[in-house]
PDB file of N, CA and C in Angstrom:
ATOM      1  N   UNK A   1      -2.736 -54.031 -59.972  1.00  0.00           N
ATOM      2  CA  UNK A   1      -4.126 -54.244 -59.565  1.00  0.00           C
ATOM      3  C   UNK A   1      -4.463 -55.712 -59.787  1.00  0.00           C
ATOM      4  N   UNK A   2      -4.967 -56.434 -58.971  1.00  0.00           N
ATOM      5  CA  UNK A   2      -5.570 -57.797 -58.504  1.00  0.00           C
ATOM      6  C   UNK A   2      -6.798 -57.871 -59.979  1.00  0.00           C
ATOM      7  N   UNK A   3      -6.801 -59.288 -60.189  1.00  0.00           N
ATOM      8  CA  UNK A   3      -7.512 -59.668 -60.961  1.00  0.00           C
ATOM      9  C   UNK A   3      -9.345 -59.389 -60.471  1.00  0.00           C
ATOM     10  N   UNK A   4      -9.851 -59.507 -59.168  1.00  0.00           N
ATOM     11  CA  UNK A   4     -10.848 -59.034 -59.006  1.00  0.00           C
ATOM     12  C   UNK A   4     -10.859 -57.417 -58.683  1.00  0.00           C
ATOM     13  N   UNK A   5     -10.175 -56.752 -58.112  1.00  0.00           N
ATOM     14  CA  UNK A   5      -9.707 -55.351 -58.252  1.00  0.00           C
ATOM     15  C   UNK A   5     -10.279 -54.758 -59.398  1.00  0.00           C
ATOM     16  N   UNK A   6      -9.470 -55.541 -60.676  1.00  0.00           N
ATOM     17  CA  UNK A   6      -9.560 -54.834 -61.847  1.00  0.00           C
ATOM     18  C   UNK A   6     -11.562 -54.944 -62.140  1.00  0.00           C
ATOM     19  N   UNK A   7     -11.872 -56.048 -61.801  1.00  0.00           N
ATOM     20  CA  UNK A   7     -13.642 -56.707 -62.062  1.00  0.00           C
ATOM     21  C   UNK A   7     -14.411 -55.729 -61.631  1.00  0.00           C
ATOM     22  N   UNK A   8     -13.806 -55.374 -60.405  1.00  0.00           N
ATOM     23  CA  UNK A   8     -14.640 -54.769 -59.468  1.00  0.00           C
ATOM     24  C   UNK A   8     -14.605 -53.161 -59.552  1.00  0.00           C
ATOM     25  N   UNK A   9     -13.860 -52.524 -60.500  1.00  0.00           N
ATOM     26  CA  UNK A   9     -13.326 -50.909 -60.978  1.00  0.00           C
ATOM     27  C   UNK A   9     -14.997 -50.653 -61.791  1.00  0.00           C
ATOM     28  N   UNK A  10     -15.192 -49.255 -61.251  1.00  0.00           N
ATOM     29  CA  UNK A  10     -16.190 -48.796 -61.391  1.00  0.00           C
ATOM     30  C   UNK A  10     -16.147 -48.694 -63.123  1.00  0.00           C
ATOM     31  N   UNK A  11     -16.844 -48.729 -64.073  1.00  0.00           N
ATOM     32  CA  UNK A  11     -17.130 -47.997 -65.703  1.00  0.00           C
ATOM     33  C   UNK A  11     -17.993 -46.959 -65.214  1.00  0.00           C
ATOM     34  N   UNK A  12     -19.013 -46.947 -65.048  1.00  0.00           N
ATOM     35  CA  UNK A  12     -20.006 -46.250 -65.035  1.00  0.00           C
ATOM     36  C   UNK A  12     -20.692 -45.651 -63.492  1.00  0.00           C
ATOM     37  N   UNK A  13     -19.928 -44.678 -63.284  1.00  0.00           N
ATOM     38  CA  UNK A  13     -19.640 -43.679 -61.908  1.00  0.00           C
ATOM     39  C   UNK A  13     -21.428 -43.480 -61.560  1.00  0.00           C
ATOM     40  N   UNK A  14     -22.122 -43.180 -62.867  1.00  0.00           N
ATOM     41  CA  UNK A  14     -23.369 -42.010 -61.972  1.00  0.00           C
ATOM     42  C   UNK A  14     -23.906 -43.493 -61.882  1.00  0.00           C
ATOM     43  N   UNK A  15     -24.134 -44.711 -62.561  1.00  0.00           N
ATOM     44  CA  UNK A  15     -24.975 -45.655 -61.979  1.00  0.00           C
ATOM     45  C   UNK A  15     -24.046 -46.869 -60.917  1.00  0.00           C
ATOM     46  N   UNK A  16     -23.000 -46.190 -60.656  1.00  0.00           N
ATOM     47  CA  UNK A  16     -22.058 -47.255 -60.134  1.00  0.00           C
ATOM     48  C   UNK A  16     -21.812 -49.055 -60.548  1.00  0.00           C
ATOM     49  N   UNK A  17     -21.673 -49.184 -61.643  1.00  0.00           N
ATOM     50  CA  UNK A  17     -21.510 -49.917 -62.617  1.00  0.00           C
ATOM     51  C   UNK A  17     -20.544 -50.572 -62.913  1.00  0.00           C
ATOM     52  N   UNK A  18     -20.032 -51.853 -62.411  1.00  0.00           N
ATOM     53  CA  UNK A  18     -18.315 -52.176 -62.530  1.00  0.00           C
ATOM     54  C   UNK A  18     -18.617 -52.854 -63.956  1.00  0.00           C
ATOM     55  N   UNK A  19     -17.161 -53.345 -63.803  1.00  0.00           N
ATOM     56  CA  UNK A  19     -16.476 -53.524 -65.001  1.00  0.00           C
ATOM     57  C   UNK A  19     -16.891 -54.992 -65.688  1.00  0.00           C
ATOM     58  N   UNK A  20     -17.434 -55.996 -64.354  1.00  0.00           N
ATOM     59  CA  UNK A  20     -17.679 -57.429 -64.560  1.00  0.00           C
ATOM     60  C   UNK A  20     -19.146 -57.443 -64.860  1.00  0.00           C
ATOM     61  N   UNK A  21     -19.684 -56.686 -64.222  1.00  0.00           N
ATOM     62  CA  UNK A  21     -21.298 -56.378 -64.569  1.00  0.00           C
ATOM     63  C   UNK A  21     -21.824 -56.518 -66.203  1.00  0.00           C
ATOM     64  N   UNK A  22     -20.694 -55.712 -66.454  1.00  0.00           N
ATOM     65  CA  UNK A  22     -20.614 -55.001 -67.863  1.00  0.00           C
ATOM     66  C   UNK A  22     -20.122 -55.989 -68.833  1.00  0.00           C
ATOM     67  N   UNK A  23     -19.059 -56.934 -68.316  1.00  0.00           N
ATOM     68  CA  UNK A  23     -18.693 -57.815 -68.941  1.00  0.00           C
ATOM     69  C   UNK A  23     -19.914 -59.139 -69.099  1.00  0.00           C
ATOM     70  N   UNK A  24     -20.505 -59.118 -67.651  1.00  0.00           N
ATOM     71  CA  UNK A  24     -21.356 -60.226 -67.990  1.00  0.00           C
ATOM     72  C   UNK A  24     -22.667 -60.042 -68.862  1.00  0.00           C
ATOM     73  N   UNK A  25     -23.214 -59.548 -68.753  1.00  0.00           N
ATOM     74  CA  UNK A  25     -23.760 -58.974 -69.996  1.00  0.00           C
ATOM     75  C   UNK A  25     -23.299 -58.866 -71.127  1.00  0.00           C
ATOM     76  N   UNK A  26     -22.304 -58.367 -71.121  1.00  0.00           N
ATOM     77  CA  UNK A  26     -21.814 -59.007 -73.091  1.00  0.00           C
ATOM     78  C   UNK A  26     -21.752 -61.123 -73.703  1.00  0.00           C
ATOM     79  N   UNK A  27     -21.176 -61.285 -72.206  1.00  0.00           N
ATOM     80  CA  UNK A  27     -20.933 -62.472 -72.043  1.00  0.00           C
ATOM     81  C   UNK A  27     -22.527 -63.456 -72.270  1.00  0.00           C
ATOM     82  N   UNK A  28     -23.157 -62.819 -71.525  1.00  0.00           N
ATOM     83  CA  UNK A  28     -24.697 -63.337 -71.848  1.00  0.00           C
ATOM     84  C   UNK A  28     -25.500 -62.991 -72.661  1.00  0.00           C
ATOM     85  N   UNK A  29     -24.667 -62.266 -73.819  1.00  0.00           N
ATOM     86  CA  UNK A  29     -25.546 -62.262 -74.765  1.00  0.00           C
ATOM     87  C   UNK A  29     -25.630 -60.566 -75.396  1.00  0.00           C
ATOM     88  N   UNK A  30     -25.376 -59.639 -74.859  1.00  0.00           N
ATOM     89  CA  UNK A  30     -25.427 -58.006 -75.387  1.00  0.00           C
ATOM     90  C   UNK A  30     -24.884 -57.988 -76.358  1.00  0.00           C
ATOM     91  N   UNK A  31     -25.124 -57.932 -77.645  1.00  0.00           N
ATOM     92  CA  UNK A  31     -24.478 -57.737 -78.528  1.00  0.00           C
ATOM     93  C   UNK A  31     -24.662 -56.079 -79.106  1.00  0.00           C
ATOM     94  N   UNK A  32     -25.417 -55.075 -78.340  1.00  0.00           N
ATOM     95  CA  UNK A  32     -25.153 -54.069 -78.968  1.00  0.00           C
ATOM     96  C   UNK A  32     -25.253 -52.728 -77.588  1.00  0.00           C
ATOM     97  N   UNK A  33     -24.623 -51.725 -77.644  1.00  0.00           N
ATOM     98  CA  UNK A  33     -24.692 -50.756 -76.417  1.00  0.00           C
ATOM     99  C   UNK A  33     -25.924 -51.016 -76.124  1.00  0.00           C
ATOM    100  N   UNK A  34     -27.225 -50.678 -76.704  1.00  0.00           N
ATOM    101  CA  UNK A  34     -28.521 -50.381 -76.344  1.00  0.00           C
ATOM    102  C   UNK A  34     -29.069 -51.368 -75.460  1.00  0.00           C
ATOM    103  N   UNK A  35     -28.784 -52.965 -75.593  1.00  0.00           N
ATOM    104  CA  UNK A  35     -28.678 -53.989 -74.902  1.00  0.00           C
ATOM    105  C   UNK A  35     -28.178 -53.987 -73.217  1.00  0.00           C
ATOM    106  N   UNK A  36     -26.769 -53.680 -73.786  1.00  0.00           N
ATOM    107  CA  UNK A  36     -25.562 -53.478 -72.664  1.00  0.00           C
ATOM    108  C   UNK A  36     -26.402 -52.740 -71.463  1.00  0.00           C
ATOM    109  N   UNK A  37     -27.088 -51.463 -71.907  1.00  0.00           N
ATOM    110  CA  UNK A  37     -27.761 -50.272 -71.380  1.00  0.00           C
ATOM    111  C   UNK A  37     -29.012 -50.878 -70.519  1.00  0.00           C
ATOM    112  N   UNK A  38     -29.414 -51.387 -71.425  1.00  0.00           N
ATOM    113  CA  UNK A  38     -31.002 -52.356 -70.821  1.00  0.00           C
ATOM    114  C   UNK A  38     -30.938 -53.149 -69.672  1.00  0.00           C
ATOM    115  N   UNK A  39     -29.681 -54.132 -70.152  1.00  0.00           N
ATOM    116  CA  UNK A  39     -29.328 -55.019 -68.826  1.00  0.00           C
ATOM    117  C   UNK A  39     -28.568 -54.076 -67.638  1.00  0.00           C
ATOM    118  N   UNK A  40     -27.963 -53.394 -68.039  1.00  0.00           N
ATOM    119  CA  UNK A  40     -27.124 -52.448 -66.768  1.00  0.00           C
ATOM    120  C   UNK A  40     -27.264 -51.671 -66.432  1.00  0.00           C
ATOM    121  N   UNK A  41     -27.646 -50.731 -66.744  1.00  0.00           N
ATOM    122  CA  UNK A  41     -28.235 -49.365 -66.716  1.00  0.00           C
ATOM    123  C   UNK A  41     -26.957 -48.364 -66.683  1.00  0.00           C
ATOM    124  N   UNK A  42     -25.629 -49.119 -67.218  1.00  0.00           N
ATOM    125  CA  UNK A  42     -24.740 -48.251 -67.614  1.00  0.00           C
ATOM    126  C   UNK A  42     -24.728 -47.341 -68.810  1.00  0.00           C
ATOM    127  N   UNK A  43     -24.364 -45.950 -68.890  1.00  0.00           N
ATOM    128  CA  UNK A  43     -24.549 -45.310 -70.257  1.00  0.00           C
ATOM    129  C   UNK A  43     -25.746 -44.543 -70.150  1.00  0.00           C
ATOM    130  N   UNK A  44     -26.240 -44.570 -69.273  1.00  0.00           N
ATOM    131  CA  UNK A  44     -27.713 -43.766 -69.470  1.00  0.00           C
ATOM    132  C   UNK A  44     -28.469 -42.877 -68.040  1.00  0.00           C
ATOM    133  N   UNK A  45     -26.876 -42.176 -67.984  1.00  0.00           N
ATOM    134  CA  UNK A  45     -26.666 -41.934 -66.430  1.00  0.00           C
ATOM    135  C   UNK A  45     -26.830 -40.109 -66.421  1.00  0.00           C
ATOM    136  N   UNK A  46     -27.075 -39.068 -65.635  1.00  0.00           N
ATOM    137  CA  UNK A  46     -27.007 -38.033 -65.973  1.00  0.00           C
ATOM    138  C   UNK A  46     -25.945 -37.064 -66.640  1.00  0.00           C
ATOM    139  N   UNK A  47     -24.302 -37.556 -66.601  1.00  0.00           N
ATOM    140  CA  UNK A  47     -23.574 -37.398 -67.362  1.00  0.00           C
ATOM    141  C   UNK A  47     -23.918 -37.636 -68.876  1.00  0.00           C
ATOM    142  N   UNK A  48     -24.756 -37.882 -69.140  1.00  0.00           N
ATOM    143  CA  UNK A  48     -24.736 -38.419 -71.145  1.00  0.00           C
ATOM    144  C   UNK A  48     -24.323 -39.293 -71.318  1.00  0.00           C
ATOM    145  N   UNK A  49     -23.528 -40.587 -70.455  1.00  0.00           N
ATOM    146  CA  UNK A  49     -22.700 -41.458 -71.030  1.00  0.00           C
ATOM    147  C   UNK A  49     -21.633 -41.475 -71.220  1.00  0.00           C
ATOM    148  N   UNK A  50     -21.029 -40.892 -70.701  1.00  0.00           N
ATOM    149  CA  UNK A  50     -19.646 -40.828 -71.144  1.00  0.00           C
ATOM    150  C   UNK A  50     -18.714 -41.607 -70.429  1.00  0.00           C
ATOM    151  N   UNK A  51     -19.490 -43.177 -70.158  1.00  0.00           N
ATOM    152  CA  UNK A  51     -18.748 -44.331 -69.946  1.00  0.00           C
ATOM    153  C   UNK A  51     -18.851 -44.987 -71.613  1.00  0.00           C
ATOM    154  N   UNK A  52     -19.497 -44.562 -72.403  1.00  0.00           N
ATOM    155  CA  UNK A  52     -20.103 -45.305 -73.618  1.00  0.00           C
ATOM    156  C   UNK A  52     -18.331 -45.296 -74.695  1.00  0.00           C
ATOM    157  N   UNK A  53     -17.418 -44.465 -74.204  1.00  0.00           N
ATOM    158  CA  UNK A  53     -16.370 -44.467 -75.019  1.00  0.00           C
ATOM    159  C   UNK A  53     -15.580 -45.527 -74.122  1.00  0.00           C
ATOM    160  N   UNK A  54     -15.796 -45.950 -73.441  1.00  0.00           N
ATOM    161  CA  UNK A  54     -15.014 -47.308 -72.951  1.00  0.00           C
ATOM    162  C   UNK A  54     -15.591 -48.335 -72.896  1.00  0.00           C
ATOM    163  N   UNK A  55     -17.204 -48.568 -73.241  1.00  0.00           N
ATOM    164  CA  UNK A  55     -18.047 -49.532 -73.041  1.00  0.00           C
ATOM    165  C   UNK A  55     -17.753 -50.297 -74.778  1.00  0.00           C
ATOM    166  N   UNK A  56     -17.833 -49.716 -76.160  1.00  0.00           N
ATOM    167  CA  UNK A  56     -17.839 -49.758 -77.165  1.00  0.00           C
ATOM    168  C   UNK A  56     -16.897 -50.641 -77.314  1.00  0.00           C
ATOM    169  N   UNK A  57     -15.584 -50.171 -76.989  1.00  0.00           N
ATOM    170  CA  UNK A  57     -14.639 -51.026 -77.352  1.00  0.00           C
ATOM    171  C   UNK A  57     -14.017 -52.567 -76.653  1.00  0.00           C
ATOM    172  N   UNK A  58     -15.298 -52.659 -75.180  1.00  0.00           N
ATOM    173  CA  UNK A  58     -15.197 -53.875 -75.210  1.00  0.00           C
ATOM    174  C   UNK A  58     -15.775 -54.424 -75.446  1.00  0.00           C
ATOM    175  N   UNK A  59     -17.165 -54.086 -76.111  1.00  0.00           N
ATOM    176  CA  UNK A  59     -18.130 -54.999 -76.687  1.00  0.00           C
ATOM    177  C   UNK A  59     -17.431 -55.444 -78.515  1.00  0.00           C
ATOM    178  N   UNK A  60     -16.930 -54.297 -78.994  1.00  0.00           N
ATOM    179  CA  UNK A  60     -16.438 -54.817 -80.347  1.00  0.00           C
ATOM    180  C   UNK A  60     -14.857 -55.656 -79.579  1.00  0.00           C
ATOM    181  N   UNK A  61     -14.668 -55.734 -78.945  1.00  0.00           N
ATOM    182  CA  UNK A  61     -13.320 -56.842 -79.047  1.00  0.00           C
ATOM    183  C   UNK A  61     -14.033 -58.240 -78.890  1.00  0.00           C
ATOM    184  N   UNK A  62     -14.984 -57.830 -77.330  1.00  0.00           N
ATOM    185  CA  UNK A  62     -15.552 -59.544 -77.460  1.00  0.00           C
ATOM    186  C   UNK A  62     -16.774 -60.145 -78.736  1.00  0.00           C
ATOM    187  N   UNK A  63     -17.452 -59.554 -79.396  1.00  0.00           N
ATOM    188  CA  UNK A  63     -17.748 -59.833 -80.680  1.00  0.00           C
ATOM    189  C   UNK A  63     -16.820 -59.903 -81.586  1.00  0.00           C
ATOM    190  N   UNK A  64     -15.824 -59.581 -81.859  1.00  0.00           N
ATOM    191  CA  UNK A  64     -14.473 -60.270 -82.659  1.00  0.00           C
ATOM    192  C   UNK A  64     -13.766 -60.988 -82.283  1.00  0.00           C
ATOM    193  N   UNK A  65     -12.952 -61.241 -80.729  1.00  0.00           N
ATOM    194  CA  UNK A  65     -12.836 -62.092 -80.792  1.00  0.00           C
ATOM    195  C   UNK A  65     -12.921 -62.989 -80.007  1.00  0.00           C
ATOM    196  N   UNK A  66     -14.031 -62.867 -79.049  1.00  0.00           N
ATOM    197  CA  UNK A  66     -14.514 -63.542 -77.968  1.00  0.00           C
ATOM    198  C   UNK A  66     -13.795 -63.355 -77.009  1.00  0.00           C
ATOM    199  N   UNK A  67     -13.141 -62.510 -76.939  1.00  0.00           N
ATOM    200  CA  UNK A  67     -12.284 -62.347 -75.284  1.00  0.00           C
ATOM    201  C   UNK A  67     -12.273 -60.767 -75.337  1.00  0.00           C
ATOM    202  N   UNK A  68     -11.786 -60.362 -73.717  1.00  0.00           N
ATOM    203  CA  UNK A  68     -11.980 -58.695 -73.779  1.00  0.00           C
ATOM    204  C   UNK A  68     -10.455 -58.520 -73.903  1.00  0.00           C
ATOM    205  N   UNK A  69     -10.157 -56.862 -73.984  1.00  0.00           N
ATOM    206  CA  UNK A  69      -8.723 -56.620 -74.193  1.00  0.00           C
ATOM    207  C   UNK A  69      -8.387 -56.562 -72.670  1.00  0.00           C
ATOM    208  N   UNK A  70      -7.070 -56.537 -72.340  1.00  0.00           N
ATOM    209  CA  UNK A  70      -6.840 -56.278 -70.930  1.00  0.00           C
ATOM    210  C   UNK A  70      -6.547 -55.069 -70.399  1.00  0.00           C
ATOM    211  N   UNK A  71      -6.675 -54.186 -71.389  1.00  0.00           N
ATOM    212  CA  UNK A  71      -6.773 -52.445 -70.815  1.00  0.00           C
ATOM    213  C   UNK A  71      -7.520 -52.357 -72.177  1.00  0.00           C
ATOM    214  N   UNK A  72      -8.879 -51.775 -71.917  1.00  0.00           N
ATOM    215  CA  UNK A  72      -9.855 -51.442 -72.834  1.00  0.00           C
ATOM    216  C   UNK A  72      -9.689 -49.862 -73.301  1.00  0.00           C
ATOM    217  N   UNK A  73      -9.321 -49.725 -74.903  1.00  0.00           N
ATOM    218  CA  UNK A  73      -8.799 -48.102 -74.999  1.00  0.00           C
ATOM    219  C   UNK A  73     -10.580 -47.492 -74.959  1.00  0.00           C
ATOM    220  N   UNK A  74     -10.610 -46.179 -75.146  1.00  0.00           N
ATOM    221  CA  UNK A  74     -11.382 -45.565 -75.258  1.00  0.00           C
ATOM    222  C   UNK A  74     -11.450 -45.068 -76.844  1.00  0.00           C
ATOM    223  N   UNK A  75     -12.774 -44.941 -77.232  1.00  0.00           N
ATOM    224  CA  UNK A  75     -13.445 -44.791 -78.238  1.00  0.00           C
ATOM    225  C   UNK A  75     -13.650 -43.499 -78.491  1.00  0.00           C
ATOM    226  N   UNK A  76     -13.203 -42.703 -79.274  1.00  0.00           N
ATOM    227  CA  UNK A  76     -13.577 -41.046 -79.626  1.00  0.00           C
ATOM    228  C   UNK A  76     -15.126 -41.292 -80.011  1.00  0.00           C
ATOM    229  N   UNK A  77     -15.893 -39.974 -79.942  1.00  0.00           N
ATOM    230  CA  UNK A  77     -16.572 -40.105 -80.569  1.00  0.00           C
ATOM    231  C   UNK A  77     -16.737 -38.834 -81.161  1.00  0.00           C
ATOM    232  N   UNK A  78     -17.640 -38.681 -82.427  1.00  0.00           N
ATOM    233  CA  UNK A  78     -17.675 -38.037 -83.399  1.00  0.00           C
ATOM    234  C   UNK A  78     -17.803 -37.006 -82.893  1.00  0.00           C
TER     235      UNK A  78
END
């Protein structure tokens, strides 16, 4: 998959939500889901969210270490 390919891959299906969207918003500043959510309206879709286990773990990589991973795992949740 092409470097914009990968940008352009949906996260968040019920609000149709790619992946760069999501990134730019962290990039500009989201430092927490609820943020992420505000600016995108990913995560808060009639599914419950259940983009939020793949959204998590790229917001904690780029708050540690300023870059995203290049396959973002998914996040269990409790």
């Amino acid at each position: 998959m092409g470097k914009n390919q990968k940008n352009n891959q949906i996260v968040c299906f019920c609000n149709t939500i790619s992946l760069e969207t999501i990134q730019t918003a962290i990039k500009n500043g989201a430092q927490t889901l609820n943020e992420i959510y505000d600016q995108t309206m990913a995560g808060v879709g009639p599914c419950g969210g259940s983009c939020r286990r793949r959204i998590a773990p790229m917001l904690e990589s780029f708050l540690t270490t300023g870059k995203f991973e290049d396959a973002p795992r998914i996040k269990k949740e409790n």
